[in-house]
PDB file of N, CA and C in Angstrom:
ATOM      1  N   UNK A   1       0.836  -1.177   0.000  1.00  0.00           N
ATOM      2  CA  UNK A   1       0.000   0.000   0.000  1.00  0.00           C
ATOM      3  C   UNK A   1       0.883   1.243   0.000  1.00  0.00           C
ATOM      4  N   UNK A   2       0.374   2.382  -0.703  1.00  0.00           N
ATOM      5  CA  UNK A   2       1.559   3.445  -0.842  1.00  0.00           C
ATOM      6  C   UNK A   2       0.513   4.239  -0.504  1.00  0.00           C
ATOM      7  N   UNK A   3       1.143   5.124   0.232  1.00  0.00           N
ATOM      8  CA  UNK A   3       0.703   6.470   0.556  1.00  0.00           C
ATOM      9  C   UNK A   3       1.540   7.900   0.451  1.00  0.00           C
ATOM     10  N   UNK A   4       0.301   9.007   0.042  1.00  0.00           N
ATOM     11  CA  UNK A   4       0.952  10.071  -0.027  1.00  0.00           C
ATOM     12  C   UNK A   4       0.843  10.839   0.952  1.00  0.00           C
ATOM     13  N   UNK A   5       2.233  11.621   0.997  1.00  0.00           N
ATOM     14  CA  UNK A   5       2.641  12.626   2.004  1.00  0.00           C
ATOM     15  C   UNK A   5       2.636  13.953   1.516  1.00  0.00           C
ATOM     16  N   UNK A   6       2.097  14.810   1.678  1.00  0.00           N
ATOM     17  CA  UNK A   6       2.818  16.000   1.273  1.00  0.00           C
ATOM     18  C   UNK A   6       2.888  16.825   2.487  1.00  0.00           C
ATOM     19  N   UNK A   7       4.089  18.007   1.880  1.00  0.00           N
ATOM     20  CA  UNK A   7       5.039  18.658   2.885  1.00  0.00           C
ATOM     21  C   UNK A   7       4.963  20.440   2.522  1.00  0.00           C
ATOM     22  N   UNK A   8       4.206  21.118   3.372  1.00  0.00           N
ATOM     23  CA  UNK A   8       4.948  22.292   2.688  1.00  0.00           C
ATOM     24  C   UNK A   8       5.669  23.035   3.883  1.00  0.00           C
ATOM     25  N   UNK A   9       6.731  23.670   3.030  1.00  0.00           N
ATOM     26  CA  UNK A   9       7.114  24.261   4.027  1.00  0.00           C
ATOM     27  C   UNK A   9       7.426  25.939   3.467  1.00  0.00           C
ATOM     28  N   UNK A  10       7.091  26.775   4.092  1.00  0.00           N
ATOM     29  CA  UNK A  10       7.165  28.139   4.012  1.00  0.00           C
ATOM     30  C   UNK A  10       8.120  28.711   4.722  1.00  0.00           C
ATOM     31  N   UNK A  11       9.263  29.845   4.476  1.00  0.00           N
ATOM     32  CA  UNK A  11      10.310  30.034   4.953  1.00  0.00           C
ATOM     33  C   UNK A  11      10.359  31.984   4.506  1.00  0.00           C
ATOM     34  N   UNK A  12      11.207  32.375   5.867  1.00  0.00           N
ATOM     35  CA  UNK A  12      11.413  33.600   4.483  1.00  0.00           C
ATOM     36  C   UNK A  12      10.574  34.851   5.040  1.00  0.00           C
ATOM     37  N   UNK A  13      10.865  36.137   4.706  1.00  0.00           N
ATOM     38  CA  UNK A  13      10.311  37.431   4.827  1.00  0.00           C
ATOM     39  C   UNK A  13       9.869  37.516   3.310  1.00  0.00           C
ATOM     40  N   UNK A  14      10.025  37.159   2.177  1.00  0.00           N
ATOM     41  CA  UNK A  14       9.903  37.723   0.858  1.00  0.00           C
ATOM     42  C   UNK A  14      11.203  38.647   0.225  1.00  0.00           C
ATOM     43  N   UNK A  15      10.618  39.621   0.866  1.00  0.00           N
ATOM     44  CA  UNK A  15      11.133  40.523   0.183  1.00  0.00           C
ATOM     45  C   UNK A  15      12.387  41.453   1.589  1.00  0.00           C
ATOM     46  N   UNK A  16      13.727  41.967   1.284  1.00  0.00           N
ATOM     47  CA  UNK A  16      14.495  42.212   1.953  1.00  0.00           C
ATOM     48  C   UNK A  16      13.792  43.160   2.994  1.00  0.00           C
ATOM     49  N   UNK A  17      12.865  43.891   2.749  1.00  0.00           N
ATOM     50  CA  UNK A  17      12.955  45.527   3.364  1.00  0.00           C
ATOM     51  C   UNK A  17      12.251  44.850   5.256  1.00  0.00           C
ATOM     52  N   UNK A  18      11.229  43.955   4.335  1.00  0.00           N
ATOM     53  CA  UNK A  18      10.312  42.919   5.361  1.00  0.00           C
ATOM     54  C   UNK A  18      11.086  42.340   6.032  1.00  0.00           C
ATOM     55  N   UNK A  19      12.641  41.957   6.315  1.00  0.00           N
ATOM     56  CA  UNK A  19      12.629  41.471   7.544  1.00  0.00           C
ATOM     57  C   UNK A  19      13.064  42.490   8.610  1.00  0.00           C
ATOM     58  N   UNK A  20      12.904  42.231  10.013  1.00  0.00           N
ATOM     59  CA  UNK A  20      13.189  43.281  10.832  1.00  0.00           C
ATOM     60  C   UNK A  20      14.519  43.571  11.149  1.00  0.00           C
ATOM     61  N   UNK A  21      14.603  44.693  11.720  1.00  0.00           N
ATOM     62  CA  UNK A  21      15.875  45.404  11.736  1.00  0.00           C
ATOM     63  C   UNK A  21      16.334  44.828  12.336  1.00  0.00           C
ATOM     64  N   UNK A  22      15.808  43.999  13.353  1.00  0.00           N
ATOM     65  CA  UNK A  22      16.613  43.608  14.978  1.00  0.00           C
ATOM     66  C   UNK A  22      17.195  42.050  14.058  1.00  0.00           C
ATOM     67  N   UNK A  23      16.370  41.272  13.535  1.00  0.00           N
ATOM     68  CA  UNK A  23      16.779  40.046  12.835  1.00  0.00           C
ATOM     69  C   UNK A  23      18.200  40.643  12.231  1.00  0.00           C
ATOM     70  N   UNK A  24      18.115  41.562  11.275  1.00  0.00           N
ATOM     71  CA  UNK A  24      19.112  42.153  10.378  1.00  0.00           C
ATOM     72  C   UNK A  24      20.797  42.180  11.443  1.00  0.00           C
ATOM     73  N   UNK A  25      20.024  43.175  12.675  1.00  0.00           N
ATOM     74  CA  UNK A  25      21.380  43.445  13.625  1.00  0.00           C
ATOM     75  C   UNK A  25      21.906  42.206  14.110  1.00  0.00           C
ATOM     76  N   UNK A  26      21.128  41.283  14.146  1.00  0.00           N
ATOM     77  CA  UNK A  26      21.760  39.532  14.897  1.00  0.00           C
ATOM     78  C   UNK A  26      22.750  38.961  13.879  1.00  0.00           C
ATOM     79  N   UNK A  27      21.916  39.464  12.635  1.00  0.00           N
ATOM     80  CA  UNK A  27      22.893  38.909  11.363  1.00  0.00           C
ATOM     81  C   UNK A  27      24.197  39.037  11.376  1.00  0.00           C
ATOM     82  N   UNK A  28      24.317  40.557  11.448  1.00  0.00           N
ATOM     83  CA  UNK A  28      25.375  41.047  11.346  1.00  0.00           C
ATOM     84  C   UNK A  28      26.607  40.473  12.474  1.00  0.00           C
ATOM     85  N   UNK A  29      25.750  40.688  13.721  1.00  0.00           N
ATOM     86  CA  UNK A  29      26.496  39.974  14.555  1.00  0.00           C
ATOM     87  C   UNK A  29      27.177  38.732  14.643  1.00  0.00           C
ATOM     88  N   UNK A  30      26.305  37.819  14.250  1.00  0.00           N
ATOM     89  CA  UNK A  30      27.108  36.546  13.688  1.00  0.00           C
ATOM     90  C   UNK A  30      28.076  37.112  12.540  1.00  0.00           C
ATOM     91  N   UNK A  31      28.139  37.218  11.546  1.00  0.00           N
ATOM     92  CA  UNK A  31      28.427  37.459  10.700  1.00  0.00           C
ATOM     93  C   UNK A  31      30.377  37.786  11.093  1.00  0.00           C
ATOM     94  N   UNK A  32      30.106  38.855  11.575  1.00  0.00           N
ATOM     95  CA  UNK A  32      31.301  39.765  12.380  1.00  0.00           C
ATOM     96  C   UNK A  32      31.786  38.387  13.256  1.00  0.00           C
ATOM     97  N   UNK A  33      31.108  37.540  14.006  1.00  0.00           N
ATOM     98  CA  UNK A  33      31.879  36.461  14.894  1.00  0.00           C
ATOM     99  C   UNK A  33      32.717  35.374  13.420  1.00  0.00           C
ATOM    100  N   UNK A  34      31.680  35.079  12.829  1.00  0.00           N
ATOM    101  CA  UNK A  34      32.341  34.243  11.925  1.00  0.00           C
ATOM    102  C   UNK A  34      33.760  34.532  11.249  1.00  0.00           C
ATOM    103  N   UNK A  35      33.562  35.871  10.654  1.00  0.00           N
ATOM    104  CA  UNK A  35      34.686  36.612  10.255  1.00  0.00           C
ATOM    105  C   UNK A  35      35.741  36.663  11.131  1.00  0.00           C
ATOM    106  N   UNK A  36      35.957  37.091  12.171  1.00  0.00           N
ATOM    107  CA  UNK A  36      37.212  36.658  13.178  1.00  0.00           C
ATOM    108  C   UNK A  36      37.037  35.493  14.034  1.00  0.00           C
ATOM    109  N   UNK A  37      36.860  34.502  13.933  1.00  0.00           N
ATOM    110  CA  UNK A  37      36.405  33.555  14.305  1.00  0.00           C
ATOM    111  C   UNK A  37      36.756  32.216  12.972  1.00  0.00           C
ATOM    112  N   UNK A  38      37.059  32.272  11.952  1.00  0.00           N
ATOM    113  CA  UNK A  38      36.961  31.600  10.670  1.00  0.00           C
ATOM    114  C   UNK A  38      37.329  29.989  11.023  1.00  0.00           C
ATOM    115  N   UNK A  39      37.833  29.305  12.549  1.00  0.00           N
ATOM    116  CA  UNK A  39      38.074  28.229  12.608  1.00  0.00           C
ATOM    117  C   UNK A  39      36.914  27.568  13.499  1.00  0.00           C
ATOM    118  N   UNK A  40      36.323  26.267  12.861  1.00  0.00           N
ATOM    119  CA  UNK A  40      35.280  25.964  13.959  1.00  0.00           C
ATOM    120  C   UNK A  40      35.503  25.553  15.518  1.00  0.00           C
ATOM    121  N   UNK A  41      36.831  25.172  15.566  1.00  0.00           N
ATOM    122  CA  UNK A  41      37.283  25.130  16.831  1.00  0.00           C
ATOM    123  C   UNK A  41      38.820  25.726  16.911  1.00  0.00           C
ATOM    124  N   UNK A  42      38.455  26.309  18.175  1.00  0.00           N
ATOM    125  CA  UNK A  42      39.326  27.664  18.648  1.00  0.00           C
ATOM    126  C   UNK A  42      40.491  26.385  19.699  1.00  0.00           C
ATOM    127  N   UNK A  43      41.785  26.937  19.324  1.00  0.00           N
ATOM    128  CA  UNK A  43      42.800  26.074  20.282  1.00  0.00           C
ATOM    129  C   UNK A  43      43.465  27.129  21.394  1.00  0.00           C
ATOM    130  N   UNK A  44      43.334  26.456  23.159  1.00  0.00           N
ATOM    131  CA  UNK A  44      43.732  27.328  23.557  1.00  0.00           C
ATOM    132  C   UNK A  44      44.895  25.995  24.420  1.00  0.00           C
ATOM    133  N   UNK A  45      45.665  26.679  25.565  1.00  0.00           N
ATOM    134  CA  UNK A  45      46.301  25.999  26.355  1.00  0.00           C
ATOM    135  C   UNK A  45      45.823  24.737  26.975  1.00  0.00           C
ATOM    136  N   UNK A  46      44.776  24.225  27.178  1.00  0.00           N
ATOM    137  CA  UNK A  46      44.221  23.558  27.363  1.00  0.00           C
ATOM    138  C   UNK A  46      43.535  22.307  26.879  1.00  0.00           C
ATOM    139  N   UNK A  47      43.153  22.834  25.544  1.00  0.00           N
ATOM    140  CA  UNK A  47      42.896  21.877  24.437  1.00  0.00           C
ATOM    141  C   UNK A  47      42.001  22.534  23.191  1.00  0.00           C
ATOM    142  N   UNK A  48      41.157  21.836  23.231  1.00  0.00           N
ATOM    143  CA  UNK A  48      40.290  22.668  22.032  1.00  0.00           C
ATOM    144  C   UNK A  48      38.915  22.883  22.656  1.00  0.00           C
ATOM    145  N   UNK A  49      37.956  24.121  21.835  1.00  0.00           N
ATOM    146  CA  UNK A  49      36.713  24.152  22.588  1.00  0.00           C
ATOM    147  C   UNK A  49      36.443  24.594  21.245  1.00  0.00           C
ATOM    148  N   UNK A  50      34.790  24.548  21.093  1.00  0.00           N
ATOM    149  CA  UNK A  50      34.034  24.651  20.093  1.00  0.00           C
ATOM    150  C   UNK A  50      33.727  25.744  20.326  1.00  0.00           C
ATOM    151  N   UNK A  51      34.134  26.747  18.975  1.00  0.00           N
ATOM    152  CA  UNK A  51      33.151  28.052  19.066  1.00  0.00           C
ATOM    153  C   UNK A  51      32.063  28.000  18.901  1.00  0.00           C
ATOM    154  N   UNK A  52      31.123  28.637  19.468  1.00  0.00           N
ATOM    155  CA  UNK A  52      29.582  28.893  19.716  1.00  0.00           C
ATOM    156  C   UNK A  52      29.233  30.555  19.384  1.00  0.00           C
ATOM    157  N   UNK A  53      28.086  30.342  18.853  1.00  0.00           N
ATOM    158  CA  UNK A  53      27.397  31.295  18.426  1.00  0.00           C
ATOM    159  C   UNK A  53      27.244  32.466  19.286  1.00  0.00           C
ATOM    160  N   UNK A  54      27.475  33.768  19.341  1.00  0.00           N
ATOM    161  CA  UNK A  54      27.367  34.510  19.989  1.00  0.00           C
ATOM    162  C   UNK A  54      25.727  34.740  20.995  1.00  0.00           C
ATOM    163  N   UNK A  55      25.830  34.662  22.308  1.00  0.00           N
ATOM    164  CA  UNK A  55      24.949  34.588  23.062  1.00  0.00           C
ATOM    165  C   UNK A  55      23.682  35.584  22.823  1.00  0.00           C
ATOM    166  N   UNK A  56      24.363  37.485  22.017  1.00  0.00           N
ATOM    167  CA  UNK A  56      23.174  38.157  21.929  1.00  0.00           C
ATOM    168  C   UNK A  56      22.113  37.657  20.491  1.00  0.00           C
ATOM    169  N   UNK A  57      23.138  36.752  19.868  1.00  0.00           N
ATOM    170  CA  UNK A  57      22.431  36.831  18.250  1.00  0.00           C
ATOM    171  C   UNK A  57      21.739  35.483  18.561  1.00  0.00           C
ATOM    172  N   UNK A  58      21.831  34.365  19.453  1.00  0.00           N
ATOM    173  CA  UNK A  58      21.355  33.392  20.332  1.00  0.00           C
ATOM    174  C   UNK A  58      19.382  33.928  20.410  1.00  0.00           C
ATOM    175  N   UNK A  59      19.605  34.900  21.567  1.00  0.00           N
ATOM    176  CA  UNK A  59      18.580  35.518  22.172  1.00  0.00           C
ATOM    177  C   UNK A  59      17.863  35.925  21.144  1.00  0.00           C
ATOM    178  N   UNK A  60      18.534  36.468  20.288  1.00  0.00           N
ATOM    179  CA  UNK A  60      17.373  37.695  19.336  1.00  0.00           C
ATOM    180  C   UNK A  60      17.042  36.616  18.225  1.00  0.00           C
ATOM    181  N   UNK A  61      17.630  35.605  17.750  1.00  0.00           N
ATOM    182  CA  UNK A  61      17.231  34.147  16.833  1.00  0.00           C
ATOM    183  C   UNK A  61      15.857  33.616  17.503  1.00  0.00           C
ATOM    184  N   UNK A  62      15.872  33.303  18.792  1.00  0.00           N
ATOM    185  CA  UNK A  62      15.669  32.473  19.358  1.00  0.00           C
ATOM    186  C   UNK A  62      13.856  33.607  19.696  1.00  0.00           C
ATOM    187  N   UNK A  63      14.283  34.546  19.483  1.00  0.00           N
ATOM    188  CA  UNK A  63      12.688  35.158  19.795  1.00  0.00           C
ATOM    189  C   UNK A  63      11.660  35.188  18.593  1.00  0.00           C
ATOM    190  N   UNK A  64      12.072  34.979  17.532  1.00  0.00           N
ATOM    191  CA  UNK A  64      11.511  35.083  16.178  1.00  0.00           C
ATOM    192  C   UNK A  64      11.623  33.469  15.747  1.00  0.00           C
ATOM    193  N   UNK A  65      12.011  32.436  15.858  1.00  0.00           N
ATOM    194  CA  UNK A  65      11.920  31.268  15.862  1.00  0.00           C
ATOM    195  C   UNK A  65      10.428  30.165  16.063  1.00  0.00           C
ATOM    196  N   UNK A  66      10.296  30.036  14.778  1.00  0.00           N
ATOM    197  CA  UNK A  66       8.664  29.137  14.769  1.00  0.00           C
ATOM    198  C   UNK A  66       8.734  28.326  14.233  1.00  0.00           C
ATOM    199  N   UNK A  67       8.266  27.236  15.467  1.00  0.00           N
ATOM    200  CA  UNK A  67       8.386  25.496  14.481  1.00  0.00           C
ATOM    201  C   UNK A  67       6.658  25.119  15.014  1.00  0.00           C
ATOM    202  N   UNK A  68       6.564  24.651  14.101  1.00  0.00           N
ATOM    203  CA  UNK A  68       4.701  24.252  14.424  1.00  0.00           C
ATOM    204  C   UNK A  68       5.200  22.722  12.977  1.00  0.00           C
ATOM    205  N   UNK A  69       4.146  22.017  13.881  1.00  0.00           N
ATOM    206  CA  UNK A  69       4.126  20.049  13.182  1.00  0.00           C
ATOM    207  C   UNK A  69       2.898  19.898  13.605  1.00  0.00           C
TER     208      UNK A  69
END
């Protein structure tokens, strides 16, 4: 027996002007970490640790974030 699934998924502001400024400023923020940051793990005296995403661009992701199933 076969059955169908379908999936949609919607993503996205459209159009640039539509997303918000504050989304925009998190961007950037990552953005700027990645850029000095360019190795995924950072080596210090100790050993290695995984860089992680900056904590404010964390917060401001994390408020605009919608998962619905």
């Amino acid at each position: 027996m076969v059955s169908n699934v379908t999936v949609r998924f919607v993503s996205g502001y459209g159009l640039a002007a539509a997303v918000p400024t504050l989304l925009k400023q998190a961007m950037l923020l990552l953005i700027g970490h990645w850029y000095a940051n360019r190795e995924s793990v950072v080596m210090t005296g100790r050993g290695q640790i995984v860089a992680e995403m900056p904590q404010a661009s964390t917060w401001i992701f994390d408020d605009y974030r919608e998962v619905t199933i």
